[in-house]
Protein backbone atom coordinates (compact mmCIF):
# COMPACT_ATOMS: atom_id res chain seq x y z
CA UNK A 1 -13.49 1.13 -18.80
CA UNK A 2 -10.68 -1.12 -18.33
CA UNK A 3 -9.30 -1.49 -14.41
CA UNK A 4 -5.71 -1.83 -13.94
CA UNK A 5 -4.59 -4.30 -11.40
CA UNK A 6 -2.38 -2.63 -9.31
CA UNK A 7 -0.85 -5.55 -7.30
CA UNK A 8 1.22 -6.40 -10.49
CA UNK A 9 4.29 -3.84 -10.28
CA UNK A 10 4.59 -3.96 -14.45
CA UNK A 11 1.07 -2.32 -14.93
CA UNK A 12 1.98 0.73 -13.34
CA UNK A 13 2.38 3.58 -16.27
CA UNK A 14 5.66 3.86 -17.01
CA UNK A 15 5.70 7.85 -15.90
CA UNK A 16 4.90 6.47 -12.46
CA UNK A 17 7.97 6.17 -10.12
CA UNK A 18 7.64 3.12 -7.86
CA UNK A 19 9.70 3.52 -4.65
CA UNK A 20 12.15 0.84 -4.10
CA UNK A 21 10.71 0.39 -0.56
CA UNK A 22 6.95 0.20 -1.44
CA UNK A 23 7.24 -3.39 -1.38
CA UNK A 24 9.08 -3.74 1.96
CA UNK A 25 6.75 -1.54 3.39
CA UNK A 26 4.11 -3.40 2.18
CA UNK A 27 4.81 -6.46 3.66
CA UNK A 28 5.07 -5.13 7.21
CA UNK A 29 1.97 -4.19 7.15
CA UNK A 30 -0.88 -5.80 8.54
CA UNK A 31 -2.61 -8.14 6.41
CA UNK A 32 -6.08 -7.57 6.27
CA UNK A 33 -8.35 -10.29 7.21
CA UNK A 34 -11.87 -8.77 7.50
CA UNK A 35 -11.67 -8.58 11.14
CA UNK A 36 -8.48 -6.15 11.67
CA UNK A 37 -9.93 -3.08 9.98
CA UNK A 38 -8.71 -0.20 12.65
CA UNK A 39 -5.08 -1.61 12.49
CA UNK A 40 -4.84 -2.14 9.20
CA UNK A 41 -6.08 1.12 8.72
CA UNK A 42 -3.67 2.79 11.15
CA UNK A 43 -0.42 0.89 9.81
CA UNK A 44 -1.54 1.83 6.52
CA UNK A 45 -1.93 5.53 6.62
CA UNK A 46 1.99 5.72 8.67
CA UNK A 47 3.40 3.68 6.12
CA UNK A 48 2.05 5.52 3.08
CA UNK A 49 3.45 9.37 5.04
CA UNK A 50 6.50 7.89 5.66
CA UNK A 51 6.58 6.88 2.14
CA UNK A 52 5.29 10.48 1.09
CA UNK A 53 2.38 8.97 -0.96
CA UNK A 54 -0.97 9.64 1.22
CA UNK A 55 -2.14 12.68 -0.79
CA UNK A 56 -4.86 10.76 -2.30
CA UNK A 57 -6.36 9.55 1.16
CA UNK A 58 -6.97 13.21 1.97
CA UNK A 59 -7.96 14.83 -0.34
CA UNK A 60 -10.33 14.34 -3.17
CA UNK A 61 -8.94 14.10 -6.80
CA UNK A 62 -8.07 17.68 -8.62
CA UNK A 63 -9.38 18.98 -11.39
CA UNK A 64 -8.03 17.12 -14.68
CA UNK A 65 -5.06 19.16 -16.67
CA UNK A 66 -5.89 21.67 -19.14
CA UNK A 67 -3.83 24.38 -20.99
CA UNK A 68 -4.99 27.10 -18.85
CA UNK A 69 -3.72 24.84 -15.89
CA UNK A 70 -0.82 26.47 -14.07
CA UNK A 71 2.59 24.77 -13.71
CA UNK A 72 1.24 24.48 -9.68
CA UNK A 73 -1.96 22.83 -10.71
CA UNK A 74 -0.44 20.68 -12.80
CA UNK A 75 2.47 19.52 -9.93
CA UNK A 76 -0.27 19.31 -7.65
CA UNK A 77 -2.52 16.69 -10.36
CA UNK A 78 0.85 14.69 -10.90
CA UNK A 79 1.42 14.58 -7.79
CA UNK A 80 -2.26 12.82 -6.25
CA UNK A 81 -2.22 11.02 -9.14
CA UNK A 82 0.96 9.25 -8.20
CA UNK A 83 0.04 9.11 -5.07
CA UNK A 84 -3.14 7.31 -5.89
CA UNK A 85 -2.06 4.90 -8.42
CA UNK A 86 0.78 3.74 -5.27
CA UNK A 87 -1.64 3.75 -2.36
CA UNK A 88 -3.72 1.45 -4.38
CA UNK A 89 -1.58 -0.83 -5.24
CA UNK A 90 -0.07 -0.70 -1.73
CA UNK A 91 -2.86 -1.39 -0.03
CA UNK A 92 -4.04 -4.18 -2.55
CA UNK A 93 -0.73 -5.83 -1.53
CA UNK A 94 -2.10 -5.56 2.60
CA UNK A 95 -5.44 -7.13 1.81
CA UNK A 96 -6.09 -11.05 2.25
CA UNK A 97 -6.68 -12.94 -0.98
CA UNK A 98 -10.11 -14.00 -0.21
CA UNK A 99 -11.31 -10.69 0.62
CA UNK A 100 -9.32 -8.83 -2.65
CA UNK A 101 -11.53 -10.77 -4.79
CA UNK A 102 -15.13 -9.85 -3.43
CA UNK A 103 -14.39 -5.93 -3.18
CA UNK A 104 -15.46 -3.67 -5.85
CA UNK A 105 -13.21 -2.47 -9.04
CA UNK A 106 -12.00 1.17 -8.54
CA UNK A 107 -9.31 2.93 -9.55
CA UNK A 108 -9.42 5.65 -6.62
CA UNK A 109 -7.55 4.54 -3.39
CA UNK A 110 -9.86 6.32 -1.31
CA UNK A 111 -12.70 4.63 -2.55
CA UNK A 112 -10.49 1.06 -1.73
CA UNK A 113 -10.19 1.77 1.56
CA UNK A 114 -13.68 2.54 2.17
CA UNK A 115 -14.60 -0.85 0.43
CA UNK A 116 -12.83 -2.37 2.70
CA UNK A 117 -14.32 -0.90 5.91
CA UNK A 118 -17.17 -1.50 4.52
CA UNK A 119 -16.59 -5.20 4.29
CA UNK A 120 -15.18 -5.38 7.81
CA UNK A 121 -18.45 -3.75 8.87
CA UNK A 122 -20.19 -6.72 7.43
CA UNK A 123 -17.86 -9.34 9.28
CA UNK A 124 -18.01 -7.34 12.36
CA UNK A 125 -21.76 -8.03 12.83
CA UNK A 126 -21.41 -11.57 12.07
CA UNK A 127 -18.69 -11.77 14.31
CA UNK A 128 -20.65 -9.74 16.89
CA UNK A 129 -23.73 -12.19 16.69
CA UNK A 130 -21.27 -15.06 17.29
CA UNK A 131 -19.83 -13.38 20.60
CA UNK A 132 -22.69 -12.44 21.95
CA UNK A 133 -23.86 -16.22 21.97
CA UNK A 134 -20.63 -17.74 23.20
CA UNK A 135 -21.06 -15.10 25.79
CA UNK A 136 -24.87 -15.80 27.04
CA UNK A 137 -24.03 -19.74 26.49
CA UNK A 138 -20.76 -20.40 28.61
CA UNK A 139 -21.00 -22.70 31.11
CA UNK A 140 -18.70 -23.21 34.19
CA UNK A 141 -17.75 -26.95 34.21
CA UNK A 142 -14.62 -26.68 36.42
CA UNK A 143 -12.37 -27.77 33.46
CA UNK A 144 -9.92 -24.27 34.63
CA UNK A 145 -10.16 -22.06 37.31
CA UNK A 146 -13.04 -19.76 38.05
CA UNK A 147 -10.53 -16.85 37.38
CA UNK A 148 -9.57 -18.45 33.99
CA UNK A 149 -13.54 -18.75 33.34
CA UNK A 150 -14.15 -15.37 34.49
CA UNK A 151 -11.56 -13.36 32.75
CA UNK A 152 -12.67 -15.22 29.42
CA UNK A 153 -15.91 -13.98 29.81
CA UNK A 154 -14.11 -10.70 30.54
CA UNK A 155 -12.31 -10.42 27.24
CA UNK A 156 -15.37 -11.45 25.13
CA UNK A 157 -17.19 -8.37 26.71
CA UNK A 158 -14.52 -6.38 25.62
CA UNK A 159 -14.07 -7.64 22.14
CA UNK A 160 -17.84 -6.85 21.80
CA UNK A 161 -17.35 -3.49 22.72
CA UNK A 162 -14.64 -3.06 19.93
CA UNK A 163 -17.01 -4.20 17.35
CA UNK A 164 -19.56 -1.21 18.93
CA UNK A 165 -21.81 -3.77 21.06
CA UNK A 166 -21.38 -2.16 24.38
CA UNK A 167 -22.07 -5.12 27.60
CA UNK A 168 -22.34 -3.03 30.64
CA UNK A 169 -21.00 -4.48 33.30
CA UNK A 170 -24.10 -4.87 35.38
CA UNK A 171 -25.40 -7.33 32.58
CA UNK A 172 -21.56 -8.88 32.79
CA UNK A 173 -22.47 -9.67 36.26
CA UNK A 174 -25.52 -11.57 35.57
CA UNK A 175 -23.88 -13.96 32.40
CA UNK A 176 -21.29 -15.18 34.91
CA UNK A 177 -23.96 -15.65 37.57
CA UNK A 178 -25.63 -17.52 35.25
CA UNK A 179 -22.98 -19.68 33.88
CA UNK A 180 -22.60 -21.48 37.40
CA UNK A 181 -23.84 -24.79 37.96
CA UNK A 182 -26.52 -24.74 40.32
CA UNK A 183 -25.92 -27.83 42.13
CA UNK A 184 -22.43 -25.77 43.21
CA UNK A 185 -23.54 -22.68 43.45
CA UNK A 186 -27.45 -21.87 43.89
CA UNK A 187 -26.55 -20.85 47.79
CA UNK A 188 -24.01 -18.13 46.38
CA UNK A 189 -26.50 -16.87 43.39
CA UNK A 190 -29.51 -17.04 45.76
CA UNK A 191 -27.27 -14.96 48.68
CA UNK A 192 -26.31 -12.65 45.42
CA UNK A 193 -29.61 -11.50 45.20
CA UNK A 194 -30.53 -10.89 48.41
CA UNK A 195 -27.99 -8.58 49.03
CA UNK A 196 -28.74 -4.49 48.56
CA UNK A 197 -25.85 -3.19 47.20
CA UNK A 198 -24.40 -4.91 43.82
CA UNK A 199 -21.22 -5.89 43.28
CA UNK A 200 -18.79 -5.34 40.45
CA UNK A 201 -16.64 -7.54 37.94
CA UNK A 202 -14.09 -7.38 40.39
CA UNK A 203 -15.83 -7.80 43.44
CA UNK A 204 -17.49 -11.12 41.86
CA UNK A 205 -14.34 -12.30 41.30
CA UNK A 206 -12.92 -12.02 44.32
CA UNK A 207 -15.84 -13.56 45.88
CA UNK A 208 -16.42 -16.23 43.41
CA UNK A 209 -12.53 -17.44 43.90
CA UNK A 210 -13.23 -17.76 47.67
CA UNK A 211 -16.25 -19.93 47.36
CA UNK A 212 -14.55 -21.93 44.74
CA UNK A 213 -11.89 -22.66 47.85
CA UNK A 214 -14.29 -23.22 49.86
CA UNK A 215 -15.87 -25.68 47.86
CA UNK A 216 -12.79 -27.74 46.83
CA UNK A 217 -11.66 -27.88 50.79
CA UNK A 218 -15.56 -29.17 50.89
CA UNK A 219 -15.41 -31.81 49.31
CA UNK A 220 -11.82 -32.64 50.18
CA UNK A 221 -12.99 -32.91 54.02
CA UNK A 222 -16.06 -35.21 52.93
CA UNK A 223 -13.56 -37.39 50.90
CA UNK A 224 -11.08 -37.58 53.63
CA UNK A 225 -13.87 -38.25 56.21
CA UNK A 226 -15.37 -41.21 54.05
CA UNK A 227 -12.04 -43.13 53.82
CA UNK A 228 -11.63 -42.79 57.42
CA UNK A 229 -15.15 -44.35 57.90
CA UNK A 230 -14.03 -47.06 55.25
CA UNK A 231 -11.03 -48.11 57.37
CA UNK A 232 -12.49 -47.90 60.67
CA UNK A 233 -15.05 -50.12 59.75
CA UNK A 234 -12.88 -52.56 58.17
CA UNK A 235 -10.71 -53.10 61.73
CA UNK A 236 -13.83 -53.42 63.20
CA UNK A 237 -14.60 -56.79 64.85
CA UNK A 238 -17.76 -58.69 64.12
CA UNK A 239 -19.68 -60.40 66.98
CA UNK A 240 -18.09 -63.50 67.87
CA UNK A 241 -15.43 -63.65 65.78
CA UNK A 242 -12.10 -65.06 67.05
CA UNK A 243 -13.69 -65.75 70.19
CA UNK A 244 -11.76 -68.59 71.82
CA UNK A 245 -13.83 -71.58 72.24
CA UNK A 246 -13.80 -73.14 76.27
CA UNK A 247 -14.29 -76.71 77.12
CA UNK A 248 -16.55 -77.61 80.28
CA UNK A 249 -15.18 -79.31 82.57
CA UNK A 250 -17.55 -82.69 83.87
């Protein structure tokens, strides 16, 4: 069977109608990168209703045109049929280059677009995998703000969850405890787990901020307090210095 490669506008069959706006559409749309399934998905369904051609997304295709097929049967069969042959090439048009190229041939649209979330399945567990150990691997090294650290950590955890790997929060908890330095903060994650009742996202944020301050005014004092030292010893006299010498008189 020869596959037609929808993505070239002159292939279409020449009893096929091509909107004027199909390409316009098109390229408003979301392109597909492997990672972007559910919005590409969604954009793509509204634009093919608007454009009156997502027939052959919903239903399955009819049966093929006979003489005993009724003039509604047969209006029904041209109609998925365009409707397939547009979506196709439509959403052809939406997907990356590099990904185009590794899907399977098929002439059904339907089929296409459950290639494709098939191959985002694929790069969503890879991507997944590679989350999941930026997540249990971050480090706090003071380069930005324990919020900044914090609500990175955050967002991971919630990108996770989009892919379908749920972190609950009580495990959330722990990764950031366990991204702090010890030499900092072993006194806070030692106090942590003393305490009865647990504390939330949130609540370890809030808390975390305030030892941070504490911290920073910390060593601020010590620094402060060492340059004092410096300069008090350096106006102080040593033993017999300066002393003025006296003559005895015979």
């Amino acid at each position: 069977m020869v596959l037609i490669d929808y993505t070239v506008p002159h292939e279409v069959p020449r009893n096929i109608s091509v909107p004027v706006s199909l390409h316009s559409h098109a390229s408003s749309v979301l392109l597909f990168n492997g990672l972007n399934f559910s919005d590409w998905r969604e954009q793509v369904q509204f634009h093919l209703g608007v454009l009156d051609l997502d027939i052959s997304l919903q239903v399955e295709k009819p049966a093929a045109i006979t003489d005993q097929s009724s003039t509604e049967e047969k209006s029904i069969y041209k109609l998925w049929e365009r409707s397939n042959i547009l979506s196709l090439m439509f959403m052809r048009m939406t997907v990356a280059n590099n990904i185009k190229v590794t899907l399977p041939q098929t002439e059904r649209a339907k089929e296409f677009m459950k290639f494709v979330e098939e191959r985002s399945q694929t790069a969503d567990k890879s991507l997944a995998s590679t989350l999941m150990g930026t997540l249990t691997n971050m480090k706090f090294d003071g380069s930005r703000t324990m919020h900044e650290h914090i609500l990175e950590m955050t967002n991971l955890a919630a990108k996770l969850r989009t892919l379908g790997m749920n972190v609950d929060e009580f495990f959330l908890v722990q990764f950031i405890l366990n991204s702090l330095p010890l030499e900092q903060y072993g006194p806070f994650q030692m106090n942590y787990n003393t305490i009865k009742d647990k504390w939330n996202v949130n609540e370890l944020t809030g808390m975390l901020v305030q030892e941070e301050t504490r911290l920073k005014n910390q060593n601020t004092h010590s620094v402060h307090f060492l340059s004092h030292k410096e300069v008090g010893k350096s106006f102080k006299r040593k033993p017999g210095k300066n002393k003025k010498k006296v003559s005895r008189v015979r």
